[in-house]
N, C-alpha and C. Protein backbone atom coordinates (compact mmCIF):
# COMPACT_ATOMS: atom_id res chain seq x y z
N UNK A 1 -22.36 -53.98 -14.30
CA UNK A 1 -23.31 -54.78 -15.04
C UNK A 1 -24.72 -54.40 -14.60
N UNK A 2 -25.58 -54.79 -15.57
CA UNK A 2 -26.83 -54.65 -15.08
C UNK A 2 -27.88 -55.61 -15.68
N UNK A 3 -29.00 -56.17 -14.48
CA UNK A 3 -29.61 -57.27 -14.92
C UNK A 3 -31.41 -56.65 -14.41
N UNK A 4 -32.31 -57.67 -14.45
CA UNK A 4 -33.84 -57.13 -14.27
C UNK A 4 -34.05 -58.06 -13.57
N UNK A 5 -34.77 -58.04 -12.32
CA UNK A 5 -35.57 -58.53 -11.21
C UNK A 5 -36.73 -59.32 -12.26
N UNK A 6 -36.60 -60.87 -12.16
CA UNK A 6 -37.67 -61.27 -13.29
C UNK A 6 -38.77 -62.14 -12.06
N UNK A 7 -37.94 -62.66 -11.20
CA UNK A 7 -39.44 -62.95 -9.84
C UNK A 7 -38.72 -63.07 -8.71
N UNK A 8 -39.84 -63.51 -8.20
CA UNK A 8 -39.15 -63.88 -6.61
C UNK A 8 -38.81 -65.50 -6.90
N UNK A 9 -37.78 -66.09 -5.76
CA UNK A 9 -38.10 -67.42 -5.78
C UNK A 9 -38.46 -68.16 -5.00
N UNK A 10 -39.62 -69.68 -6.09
CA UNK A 10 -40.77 -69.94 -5.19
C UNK A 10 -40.70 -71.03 -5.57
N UNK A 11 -41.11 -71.87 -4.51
CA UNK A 11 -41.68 -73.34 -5.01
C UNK A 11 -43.16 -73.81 -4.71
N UNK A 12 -43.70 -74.65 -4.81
CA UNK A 12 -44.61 -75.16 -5.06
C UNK A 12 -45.68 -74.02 -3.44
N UNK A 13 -45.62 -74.24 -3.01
CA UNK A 13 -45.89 -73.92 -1.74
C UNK A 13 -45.73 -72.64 -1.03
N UNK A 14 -44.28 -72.30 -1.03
CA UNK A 14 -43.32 -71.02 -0.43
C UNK A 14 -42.99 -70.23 -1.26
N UNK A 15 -43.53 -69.11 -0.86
CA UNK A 15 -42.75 -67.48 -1.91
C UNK A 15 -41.39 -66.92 -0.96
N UNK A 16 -40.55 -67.05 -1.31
CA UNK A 16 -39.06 -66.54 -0.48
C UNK A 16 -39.15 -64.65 -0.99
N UNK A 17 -39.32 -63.82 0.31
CA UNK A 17 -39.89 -62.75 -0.13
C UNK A 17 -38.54 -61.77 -0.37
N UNK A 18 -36.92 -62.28 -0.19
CA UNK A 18 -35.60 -61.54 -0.38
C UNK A 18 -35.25 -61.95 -0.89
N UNK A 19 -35.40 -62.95 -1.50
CA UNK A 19 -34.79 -64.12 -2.96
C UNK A 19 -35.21 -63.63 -4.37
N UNK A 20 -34.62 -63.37 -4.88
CA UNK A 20 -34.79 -62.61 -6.60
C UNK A 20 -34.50 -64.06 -7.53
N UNK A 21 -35.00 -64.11 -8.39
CA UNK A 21 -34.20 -64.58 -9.77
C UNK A 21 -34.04 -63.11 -10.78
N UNK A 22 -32.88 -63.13 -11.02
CA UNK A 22 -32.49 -61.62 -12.23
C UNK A 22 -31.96 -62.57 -13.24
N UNK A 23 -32.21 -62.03 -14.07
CA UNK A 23 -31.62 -61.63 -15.61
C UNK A 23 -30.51 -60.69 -16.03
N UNK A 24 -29.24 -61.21 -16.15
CA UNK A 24 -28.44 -59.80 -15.97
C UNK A 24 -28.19 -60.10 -17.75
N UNK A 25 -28.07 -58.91 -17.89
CA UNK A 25 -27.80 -58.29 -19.50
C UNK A 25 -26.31 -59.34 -20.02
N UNK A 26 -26.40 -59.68 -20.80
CA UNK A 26 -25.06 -60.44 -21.84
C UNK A 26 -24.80 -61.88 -21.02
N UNK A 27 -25.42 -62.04 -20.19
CA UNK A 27 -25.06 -63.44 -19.72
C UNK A 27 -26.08 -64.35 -20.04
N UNK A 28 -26.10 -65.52 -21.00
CA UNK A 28 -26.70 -66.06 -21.29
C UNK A 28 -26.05 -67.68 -21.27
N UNK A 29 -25.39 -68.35 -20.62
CA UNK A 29 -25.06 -69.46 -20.09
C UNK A 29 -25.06 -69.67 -18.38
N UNK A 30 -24.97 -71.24 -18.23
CA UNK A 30 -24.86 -71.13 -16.87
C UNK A 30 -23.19 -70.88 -15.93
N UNK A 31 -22.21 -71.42 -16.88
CA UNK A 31 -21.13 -70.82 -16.76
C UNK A 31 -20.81 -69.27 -16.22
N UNK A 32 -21.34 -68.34 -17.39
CA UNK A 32 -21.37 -66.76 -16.95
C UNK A 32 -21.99 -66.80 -15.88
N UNK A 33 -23.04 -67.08 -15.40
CA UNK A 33 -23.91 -67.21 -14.65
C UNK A 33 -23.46 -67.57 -13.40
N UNK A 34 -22.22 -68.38 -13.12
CA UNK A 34 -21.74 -69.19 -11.92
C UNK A 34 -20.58 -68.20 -11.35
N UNK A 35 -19.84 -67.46 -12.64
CA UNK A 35 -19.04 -66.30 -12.75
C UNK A 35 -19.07 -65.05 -11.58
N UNK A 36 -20.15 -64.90 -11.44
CA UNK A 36 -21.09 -63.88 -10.60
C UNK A 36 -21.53 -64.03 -9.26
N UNK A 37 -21.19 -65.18 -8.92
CA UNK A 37 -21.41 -65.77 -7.64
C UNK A 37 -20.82 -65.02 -6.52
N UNK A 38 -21.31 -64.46 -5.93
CA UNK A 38 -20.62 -63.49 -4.76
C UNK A 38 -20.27 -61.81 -4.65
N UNK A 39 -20.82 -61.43 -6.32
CA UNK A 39 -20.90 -60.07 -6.24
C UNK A 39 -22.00 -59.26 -5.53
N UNK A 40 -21.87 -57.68 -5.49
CA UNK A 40 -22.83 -57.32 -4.73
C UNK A 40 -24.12 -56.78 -5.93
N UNK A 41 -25.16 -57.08 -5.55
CA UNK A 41 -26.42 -56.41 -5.93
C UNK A 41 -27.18 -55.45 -5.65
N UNK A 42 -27.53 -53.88 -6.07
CA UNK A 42 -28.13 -53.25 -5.81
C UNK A 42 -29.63 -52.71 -6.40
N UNK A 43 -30.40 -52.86 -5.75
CA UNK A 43 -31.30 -52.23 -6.36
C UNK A 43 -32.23 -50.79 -5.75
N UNK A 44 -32.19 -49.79 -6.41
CA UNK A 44 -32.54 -48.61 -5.81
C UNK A 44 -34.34 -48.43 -6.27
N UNK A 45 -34.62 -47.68 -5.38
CA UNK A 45 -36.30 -47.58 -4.80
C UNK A 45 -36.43 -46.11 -5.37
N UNK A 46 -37.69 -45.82 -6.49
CA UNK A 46 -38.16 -44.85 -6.64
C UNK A 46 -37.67 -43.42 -5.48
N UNK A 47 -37.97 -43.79 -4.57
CA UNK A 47 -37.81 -43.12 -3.53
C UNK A 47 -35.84 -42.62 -3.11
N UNK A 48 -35.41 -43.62 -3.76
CA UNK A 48 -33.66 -43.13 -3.94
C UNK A 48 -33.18 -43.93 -2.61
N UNK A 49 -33.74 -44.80 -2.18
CA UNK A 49 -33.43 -45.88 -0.95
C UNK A 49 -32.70 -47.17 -1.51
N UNK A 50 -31.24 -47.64 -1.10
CA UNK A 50 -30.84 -48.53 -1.93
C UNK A 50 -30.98 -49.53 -1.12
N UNK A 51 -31.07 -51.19 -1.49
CA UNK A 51 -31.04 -52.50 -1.05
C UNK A 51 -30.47 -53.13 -1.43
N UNK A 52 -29.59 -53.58 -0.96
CA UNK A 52 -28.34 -54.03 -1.62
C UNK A 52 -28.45 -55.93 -1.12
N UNK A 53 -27.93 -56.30 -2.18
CA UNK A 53 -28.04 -58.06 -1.92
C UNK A 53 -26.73 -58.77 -2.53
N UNK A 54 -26.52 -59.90 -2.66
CA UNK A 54 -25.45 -61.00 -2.81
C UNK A 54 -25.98 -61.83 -3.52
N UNK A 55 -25.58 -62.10 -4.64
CA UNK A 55 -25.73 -63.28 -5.67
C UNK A 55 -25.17 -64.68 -5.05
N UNK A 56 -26.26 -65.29 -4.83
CA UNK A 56 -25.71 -66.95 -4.36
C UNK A 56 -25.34 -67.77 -4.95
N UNK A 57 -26.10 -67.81 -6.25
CA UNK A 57 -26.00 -69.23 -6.94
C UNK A 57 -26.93 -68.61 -8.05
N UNK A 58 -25.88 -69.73 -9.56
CA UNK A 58 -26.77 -69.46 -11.08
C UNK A 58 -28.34 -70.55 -10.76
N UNK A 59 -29.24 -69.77 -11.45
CA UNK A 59 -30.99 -70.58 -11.96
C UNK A 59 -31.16 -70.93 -12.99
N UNK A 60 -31.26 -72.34 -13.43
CA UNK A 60 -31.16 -72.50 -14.72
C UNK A 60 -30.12 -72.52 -15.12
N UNK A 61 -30.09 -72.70 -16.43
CA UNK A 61 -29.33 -72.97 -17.35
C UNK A 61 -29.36 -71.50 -18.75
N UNK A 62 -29.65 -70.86 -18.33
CA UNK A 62 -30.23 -69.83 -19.51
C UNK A 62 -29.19 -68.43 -18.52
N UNK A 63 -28.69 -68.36 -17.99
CA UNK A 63 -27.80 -67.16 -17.45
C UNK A 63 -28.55 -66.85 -16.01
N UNK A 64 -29.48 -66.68 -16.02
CA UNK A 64 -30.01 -66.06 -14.48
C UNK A 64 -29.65 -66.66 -13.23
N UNK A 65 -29.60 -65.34 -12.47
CA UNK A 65 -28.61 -65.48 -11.06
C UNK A 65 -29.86 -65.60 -10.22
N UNK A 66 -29.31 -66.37 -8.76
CA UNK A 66 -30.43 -66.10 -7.37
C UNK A 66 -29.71 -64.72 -6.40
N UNK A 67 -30.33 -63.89 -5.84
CA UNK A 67 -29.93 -62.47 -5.48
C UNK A 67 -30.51 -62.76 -4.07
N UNK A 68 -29.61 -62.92 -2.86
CA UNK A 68 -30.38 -62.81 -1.66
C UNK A 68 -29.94 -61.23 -1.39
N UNK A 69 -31.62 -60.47 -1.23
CA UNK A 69 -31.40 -59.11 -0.95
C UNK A 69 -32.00 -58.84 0.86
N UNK A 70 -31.34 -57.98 1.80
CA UNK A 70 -31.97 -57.53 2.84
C UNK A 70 -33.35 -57.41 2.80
N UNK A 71 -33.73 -57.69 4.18
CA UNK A 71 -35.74 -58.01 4.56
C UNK A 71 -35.88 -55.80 3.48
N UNK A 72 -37.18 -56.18 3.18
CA UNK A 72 -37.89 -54.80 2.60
C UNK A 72 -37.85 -54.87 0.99
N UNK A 73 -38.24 -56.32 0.32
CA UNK A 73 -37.83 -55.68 -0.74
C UNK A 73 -39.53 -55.69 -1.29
N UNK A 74 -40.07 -54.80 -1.83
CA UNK A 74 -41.67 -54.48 -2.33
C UNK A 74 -41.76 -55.19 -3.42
N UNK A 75 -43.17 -56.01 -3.71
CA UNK A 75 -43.57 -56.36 -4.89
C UNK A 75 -43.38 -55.79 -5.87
N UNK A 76 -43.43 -54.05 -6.04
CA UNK A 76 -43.00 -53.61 -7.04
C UNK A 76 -41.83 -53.34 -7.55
N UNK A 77 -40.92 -54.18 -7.17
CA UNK A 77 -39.36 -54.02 -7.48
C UNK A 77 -39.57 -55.27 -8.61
N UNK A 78 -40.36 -55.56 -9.27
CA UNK A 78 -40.45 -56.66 -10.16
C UNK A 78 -40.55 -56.20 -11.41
N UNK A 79 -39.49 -56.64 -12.47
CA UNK A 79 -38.95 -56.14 -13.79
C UNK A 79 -38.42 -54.56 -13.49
N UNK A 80 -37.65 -54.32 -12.69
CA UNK A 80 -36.99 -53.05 -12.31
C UNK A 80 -35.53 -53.49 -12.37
N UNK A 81 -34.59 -52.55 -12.59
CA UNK A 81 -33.31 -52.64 -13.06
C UNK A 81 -32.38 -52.99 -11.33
N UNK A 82 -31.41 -53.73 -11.93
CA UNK A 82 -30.68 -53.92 -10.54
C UNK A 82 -28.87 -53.59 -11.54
N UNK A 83 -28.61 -52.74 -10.10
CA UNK A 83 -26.71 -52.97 -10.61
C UNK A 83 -25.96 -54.20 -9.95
N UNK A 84 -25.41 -54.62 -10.99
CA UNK A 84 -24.49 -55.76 -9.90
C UNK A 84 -23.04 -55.06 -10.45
N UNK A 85 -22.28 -55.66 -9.02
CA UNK A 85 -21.07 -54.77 -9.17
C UNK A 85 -19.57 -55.89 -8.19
């Protein structure tokens, strides 16, 4: 499967800088969304360096997953493709 890095997640206060919200392609409930809970996430770096993370828990109600990825992930990994697998 494959989904897009749409932010980090933040609340009022705190930016969580290994916490993703993604968008993965064809999942558009929170059901699908809950489905996914525990697969692995990769996302690879211009540079061909992979970071690989774990889907915790669905966001929303609209399909999007939370992705805890290893410390290093760059601001510019934002709207960049991730594999989940």
């Amino acid at each position: 499967m494959e989904g897009k890095i749409a932010n980090f997640r933040m609340s009022r206060t705190r930016m969580r800088g290994n916490y993703m919200v993604v968008l993965v392609n064809g999942v558009n409930n929170k059901e699908k969304a809950a489905s996914l809970v525990g697969k692995t996430a990769v996302w690879t770096s211009p540079a061909k360096k992979e970071i690989k993370g774990k889907v915790t828990a669905a966001h929303g109600s609209n399909g999007a997953v939370r992705v805890l990825f290893e410390k290093g992930m760059p601001g510019q990994c934002l709207t960049e493709k991730v594999k989940i697998e």
